[in-house]
C-alpha atoms as a PDB file:
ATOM      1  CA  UNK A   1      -2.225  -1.617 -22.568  1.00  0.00           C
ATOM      2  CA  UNK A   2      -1.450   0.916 -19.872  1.00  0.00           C
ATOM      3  CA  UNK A   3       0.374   3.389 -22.400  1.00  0.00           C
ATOM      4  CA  UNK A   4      -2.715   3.422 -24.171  1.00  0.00           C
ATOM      5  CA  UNK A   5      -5.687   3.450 -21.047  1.00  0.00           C
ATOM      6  CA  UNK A   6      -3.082   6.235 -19.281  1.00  0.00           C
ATOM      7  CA  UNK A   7      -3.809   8.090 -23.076  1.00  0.00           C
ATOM      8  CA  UNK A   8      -7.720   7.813 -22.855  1.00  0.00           C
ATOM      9  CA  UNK A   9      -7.646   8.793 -18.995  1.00  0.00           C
ATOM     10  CA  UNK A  10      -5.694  12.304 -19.899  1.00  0.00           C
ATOM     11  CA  UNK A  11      -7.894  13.052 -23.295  1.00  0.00           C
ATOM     12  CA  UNK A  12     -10.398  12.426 -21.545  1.00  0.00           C
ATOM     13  CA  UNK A  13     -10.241  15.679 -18.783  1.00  0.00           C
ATOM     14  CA  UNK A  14      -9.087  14.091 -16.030  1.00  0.00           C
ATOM     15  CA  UNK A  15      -7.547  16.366 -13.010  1.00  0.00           C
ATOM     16  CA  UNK A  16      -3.709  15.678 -12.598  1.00  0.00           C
ATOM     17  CA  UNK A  17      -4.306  18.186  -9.463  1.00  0.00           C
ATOM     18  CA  UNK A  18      -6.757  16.143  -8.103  1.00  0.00           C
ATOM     19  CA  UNK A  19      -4.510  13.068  -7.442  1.00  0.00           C
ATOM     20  CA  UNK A  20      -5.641   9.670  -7.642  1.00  0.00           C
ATOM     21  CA  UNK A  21      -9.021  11.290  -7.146  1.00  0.00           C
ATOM     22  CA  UNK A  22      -8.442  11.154 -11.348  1.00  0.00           C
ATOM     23  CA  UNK A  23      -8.090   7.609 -11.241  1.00  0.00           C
ATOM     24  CA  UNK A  24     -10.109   5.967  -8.405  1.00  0.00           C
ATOM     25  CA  UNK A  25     -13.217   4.389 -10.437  1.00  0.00           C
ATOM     26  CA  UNK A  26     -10.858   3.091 -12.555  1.00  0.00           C
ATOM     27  CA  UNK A  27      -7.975   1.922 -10.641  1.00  0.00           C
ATOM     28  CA  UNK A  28      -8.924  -1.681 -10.025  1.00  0.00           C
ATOM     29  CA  UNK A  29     -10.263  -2.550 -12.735  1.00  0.00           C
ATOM     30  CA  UNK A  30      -7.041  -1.674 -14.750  1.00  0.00           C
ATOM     31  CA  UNK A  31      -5.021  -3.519 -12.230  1.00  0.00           C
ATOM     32  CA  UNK A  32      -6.792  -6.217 -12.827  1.00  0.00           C
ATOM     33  CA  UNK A  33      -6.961  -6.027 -16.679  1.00  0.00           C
ATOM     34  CA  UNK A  34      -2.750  -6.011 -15.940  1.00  0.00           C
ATOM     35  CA  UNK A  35      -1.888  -8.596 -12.989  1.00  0.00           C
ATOM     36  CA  UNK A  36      -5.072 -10.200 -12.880  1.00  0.00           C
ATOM     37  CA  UNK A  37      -5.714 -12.751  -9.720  1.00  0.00           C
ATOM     38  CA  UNK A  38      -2.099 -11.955  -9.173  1.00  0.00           C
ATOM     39  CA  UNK A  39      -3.074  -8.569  -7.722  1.00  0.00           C
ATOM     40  CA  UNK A  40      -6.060  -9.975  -5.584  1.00  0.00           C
ATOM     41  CA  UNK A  41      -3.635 -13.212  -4.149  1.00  0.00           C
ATOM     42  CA  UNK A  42      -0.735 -10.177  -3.158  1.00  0.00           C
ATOM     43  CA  UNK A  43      -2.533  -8.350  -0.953  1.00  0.00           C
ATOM     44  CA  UNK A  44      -4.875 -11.204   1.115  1.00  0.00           C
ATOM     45  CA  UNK A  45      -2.056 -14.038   1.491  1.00  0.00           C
ATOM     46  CA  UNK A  46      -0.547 -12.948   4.319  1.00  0.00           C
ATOM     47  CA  UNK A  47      -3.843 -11.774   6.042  1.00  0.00           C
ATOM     48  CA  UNK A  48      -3.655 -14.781   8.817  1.00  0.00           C
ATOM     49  CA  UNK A  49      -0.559 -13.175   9.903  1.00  0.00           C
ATOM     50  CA  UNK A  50      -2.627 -10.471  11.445  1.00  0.00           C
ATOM     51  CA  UNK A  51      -3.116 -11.612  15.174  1.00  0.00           C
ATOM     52  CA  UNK A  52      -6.702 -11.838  16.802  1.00  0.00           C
ATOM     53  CA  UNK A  53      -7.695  -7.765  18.366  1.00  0.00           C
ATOM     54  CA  UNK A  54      -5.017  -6.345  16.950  1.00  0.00           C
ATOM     55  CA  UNK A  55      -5.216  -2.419  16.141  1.00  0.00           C
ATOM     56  CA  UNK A  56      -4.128  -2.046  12.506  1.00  0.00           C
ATOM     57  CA  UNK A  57      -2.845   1.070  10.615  1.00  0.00           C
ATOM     58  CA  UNK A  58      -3.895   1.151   6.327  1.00  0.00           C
ATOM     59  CA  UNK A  59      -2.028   3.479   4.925  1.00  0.00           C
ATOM     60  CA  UNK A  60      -2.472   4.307   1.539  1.00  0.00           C
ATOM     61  CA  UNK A  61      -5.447   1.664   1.509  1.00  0.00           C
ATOM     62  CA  UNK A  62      -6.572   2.664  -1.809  1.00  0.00           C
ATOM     63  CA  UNK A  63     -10.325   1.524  -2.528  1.00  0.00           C
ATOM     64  CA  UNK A  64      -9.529  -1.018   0.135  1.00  0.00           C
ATOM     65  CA  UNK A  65     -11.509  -3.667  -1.724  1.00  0.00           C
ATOM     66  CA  UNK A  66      -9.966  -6.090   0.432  1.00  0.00           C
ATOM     67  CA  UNK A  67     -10.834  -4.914   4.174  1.00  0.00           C
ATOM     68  CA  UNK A  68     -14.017  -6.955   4.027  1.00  0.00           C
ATOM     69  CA  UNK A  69     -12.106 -10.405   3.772  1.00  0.00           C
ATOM     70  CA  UNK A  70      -9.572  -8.792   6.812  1.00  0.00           C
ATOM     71  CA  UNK A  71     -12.729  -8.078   8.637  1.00  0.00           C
ATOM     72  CA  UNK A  72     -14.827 -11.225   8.202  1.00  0.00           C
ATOM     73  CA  UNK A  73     -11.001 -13.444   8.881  1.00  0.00           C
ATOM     74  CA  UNK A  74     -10.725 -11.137  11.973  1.00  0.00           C
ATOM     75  CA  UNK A  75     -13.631  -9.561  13.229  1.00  0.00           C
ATOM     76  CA  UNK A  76     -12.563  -8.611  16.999  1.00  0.00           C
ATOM     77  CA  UNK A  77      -9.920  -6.146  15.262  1.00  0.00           C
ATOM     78  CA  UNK A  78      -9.950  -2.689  14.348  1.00  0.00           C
ATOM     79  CA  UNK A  79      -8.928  -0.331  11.566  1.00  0.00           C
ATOM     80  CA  UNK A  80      -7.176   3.161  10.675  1.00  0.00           C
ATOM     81  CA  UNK A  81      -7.285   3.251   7.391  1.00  0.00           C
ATOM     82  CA  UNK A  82      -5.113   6.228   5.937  1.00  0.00           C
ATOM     83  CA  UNK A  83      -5.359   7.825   2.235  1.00  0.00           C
ATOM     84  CA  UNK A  84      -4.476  10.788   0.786  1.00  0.00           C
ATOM     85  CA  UNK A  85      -7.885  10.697  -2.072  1.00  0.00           C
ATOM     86  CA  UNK A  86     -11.096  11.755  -0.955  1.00  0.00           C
ATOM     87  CA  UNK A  87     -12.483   9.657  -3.390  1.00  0.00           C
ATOM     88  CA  UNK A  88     -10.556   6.342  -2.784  1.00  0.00           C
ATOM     89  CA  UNK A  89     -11.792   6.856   0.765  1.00  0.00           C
ATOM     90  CA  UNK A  90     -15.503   6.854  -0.557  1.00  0.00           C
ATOM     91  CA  UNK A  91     -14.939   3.728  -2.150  1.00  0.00           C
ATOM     92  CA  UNK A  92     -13.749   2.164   0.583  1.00  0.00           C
ATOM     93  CA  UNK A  93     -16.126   3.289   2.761  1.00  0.00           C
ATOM     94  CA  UNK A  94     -18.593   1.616   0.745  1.00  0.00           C
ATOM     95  CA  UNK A  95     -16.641  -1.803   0.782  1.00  0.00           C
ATOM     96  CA  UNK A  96     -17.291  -1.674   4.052  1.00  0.00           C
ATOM     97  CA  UNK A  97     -20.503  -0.643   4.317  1.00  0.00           C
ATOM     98  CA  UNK A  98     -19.615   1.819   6.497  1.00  0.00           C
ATOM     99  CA  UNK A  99     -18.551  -0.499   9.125  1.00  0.00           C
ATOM    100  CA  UNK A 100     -18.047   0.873  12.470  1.00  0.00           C
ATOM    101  CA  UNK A 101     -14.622  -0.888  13.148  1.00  0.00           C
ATOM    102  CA  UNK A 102     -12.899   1.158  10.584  1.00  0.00           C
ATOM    103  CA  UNK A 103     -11.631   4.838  11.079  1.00  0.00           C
ATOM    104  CA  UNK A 104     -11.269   6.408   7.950  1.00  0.00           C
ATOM    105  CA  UNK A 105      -8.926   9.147   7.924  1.00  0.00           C
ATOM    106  CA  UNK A 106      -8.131  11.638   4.153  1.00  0.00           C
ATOM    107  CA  UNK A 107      -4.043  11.722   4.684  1.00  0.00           C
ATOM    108  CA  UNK A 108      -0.913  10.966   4.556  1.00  0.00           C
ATOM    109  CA  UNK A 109       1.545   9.240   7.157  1.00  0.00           C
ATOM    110  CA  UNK A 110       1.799  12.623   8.773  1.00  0.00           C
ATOM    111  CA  UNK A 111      -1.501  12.018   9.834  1.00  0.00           C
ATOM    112  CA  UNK A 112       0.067   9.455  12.352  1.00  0.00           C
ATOM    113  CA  UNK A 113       0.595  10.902  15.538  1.00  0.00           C
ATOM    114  CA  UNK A 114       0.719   8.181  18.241  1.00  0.00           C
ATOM    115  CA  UNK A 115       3.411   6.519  19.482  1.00  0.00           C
ATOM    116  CA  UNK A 116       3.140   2.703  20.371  1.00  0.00           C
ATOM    117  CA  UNK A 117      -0.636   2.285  19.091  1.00  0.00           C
ATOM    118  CA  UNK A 118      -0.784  -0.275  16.229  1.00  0.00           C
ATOM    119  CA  UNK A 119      -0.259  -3.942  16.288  1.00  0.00           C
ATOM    120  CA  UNK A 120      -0.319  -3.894  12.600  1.00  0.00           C
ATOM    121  CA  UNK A 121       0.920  -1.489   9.406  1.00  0.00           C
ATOM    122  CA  UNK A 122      -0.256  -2.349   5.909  1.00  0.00           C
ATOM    123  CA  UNK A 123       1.245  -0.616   3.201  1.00  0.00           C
ATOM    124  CA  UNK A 124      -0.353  -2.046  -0.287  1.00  0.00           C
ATOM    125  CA  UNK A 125       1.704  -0.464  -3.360  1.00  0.00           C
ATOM    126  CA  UNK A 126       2.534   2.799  -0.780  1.00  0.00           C
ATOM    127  CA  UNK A 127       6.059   2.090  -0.546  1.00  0.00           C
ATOM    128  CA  UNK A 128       6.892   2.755  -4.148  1.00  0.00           C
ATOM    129  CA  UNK A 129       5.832   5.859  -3.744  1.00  0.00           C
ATOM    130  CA  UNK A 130       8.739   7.122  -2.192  1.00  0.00           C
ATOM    131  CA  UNK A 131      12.355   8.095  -2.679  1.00  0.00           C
ATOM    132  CA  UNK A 132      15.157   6.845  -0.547  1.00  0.00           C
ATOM    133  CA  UNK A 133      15.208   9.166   1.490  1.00  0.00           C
ATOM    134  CA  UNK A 134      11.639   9.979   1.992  1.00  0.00           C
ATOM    135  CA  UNK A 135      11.248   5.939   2.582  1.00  0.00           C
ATOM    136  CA  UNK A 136      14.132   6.569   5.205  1.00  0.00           C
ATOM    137  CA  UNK A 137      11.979   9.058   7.047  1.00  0.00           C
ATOM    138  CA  UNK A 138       8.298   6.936   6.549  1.00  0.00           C
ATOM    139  CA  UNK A 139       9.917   3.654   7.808  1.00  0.00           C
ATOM    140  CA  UNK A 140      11.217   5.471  11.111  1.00  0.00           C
ATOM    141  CA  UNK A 141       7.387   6.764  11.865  1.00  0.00           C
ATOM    142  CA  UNK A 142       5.918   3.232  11.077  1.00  0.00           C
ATOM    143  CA  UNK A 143       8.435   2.136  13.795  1.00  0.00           C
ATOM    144  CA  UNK A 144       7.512   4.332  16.316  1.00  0.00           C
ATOM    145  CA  UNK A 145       4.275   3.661  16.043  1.00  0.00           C
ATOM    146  CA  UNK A 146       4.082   0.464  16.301  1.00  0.00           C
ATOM    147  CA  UNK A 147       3.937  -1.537  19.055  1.00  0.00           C
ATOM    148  CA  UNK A 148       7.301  -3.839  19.994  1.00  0.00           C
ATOM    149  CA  UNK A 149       7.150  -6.941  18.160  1.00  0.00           C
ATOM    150  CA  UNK A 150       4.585  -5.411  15.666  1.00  0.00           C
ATOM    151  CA  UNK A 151       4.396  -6.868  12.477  1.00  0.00           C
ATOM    152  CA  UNK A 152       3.879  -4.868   8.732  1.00  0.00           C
ATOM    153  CA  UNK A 153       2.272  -6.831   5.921  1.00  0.00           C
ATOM    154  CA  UNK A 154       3.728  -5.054   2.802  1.00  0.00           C
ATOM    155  CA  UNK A 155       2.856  -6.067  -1.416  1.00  0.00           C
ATOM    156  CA  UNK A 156       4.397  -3.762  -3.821  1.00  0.00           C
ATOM    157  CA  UNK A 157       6.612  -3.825  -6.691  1.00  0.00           C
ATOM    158  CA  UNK A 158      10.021  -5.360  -7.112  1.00  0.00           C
ATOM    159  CA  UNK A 159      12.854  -4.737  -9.590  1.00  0.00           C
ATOM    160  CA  UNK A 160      14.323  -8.076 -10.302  1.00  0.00           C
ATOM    161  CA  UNK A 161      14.174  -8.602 -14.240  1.00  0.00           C
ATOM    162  CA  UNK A 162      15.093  -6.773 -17.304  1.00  0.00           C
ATOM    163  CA  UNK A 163      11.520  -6.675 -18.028  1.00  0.00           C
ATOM    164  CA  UNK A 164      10.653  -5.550 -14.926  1.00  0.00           C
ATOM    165  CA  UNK A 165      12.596  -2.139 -15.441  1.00  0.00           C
ATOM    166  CA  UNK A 166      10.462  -1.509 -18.558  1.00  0.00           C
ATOM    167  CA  UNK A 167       6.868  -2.248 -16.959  1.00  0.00           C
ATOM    168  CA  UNK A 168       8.038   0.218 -13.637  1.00  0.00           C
ATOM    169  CA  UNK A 169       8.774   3.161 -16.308  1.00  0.00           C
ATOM    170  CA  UNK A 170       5.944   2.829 -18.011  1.00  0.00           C
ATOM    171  CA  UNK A 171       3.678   2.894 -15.134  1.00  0.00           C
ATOM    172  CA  UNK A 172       5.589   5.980 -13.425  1.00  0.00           C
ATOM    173  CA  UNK A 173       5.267   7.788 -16.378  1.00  0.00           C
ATOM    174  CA  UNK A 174       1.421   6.465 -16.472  1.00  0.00           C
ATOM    175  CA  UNK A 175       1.061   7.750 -12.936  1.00  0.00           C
ATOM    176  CA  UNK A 176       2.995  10.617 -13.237  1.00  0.00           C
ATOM    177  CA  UNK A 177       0.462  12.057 -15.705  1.00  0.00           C
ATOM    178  CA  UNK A 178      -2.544  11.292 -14.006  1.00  0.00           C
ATOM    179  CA  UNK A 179      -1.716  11.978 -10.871  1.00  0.00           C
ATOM    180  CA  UNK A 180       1.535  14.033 -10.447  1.00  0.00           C
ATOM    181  CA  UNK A 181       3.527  11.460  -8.673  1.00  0.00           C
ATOM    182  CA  UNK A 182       6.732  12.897  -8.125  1.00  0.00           C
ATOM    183  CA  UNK A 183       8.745   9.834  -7.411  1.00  0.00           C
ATOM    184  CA  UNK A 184      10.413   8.197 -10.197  1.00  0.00           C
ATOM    185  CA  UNK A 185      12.389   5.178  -9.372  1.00  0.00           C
ATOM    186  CA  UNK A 186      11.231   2.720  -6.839  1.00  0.00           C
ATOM    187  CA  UNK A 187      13.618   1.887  -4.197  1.00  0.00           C
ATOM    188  CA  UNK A 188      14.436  -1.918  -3.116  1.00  0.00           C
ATOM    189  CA  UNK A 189      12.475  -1.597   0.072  1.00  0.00           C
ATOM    190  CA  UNK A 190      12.958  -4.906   0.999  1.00  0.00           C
ATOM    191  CA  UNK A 191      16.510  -3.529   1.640  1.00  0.00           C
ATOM    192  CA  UNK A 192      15.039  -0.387   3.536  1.00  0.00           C
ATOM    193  CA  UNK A 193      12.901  -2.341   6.091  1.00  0.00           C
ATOM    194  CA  UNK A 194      15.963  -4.494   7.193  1.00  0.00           C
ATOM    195  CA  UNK A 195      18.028  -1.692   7.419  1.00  0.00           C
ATOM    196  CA  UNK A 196      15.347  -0.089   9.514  1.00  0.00           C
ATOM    197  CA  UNK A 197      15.169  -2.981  11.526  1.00  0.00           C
ATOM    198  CA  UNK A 198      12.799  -5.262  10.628  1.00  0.00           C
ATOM    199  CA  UNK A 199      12.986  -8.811   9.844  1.00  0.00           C
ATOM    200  CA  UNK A 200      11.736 -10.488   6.806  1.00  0.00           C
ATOM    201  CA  UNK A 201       9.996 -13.799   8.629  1.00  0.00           C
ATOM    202  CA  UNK A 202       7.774 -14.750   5.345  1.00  0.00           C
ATOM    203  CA  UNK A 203       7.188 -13.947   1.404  1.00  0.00           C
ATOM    204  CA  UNK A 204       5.823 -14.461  -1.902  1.00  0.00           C
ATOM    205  CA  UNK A 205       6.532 -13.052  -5.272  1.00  0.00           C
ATOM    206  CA  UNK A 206       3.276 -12.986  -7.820  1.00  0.00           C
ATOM    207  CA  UNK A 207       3.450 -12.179 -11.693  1.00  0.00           C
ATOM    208  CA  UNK A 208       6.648 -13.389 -12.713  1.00  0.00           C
ATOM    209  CA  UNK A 209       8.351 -11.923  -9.570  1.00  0.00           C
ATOM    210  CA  UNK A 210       6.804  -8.577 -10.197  1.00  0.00           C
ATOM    211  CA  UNK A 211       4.939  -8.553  -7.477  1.00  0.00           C
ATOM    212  CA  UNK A 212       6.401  -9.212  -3.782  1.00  0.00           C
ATOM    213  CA  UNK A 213       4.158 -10.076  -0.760  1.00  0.00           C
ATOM    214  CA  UNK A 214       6.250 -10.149   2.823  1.00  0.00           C
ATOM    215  CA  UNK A 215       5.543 -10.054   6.304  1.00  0.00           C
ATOM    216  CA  UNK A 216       7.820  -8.264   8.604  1.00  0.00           C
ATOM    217  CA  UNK A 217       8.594  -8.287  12.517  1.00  0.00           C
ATOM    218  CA  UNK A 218       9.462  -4.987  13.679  1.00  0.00           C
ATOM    219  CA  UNK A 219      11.571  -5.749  16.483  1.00  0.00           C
ATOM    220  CA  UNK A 220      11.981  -3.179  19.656  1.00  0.00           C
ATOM    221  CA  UNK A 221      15.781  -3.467  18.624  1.00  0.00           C
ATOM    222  CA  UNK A 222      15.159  -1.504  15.437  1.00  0.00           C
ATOM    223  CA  UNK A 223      13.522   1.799  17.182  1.00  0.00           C
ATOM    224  CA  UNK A 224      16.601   4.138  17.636  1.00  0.00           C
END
């Protein structure tokens, strides 16, 4: 099924230039046409995690079709919500209803410039975005700016099963032609965070282990 929709998206015009611009209206409902309420239960299990007031960080937040269940769960907090599409961040906005506790910010992490600010970093399918070494370098800003004992709620891919290795090509090659993703290969990032650091204190795994949903403690140890 995504072979053939990541056909119809090129034939049909679509902008590799523009990013994930190209595939923004469509995004969600292909991912759930794929994972179905697997993709929904990923990304708002580990939501009571997030303590009460906290300052959160979003980056690569997508349509962010989940921010109204953070904010109604916790209402006293308050968002940055990074992405890199323009129109991604007009869906969101609209999610929201334009809601006044969430910054909205067109970017990339090296939009983050303060040190110490965030209680809270949630990276939904960001993290296999990235190469090793790029992952390296993104996981030593999320550290800095988080505050100690700050926690990251991360859902994202996980290569596990023979099967598994087939679905991830597929969909970088999907991605790679509709948006110009560069990376590849997706890295074990579970790995990456603990080297980085951070400890794993909860997880879940969705869609036949595809999908992995974890919580992590970023301890003060980790920033070096």
């Amino acid at each position: 099924m995504l072979f053939f929709f990541s056909r119809f998206l090129i034939y049909s015009g679509m902008d590799k230039s523009a990013g994930f611009d190209s595939v923004a209206d469509y995004y969600d409902v292909l991912a759930g046409l794929i994972f179905g309420k697997a993709i929904i239960l990923s990304q708002t299990i580990f939501l009571g995690f997030i303590p009460e007031n906290s300052r959160i960080l979003v980056l690569g937040g997508g349509s962010g079709w989940w921010l109204p269940e953070l904010l109604q769960r916790k209402p006293n907090c308050s968002v940055v919500f990074i992405d890199p599409s323009a129109r991604m961040l007009d869906l969101a906005k609209r999610n929201v209803k334009n809601d006044a506790r969430v910054s909205f910010v067109c970017g990339t992490e090296n939009s983050i410039i303060e040190k110490s600010a965030y209680d809270v970093v949630i990276t939904f399918f960001f993290l296999d975005m990235f190469s090793g070494p790029e992952l390296n370098v993104l996981l030593r800003k999320l550290i800095i700016t988080l505050k100690p004992d700050g926690i990251g709620l991360v859902t994202d891919f996980v290569d596990t099963k023979w099967w598994h290795k087939i679905f991830l090509s597929t969909m970088y090659i999907f991605f790679r032609m509709v948006s110009g993703l560069g990376n590849q290969k997706l890295v074990d990032w579970s790995v990456s965070l603990k080297d980085a650091g951070a400890l794993e204190v909860a997880d879940r795994y969705f869609y036949g282990d595809f999908i992995k949903s974890a919580v992590f403690k970023f301890r003060p140890s980790g920033v070096a």
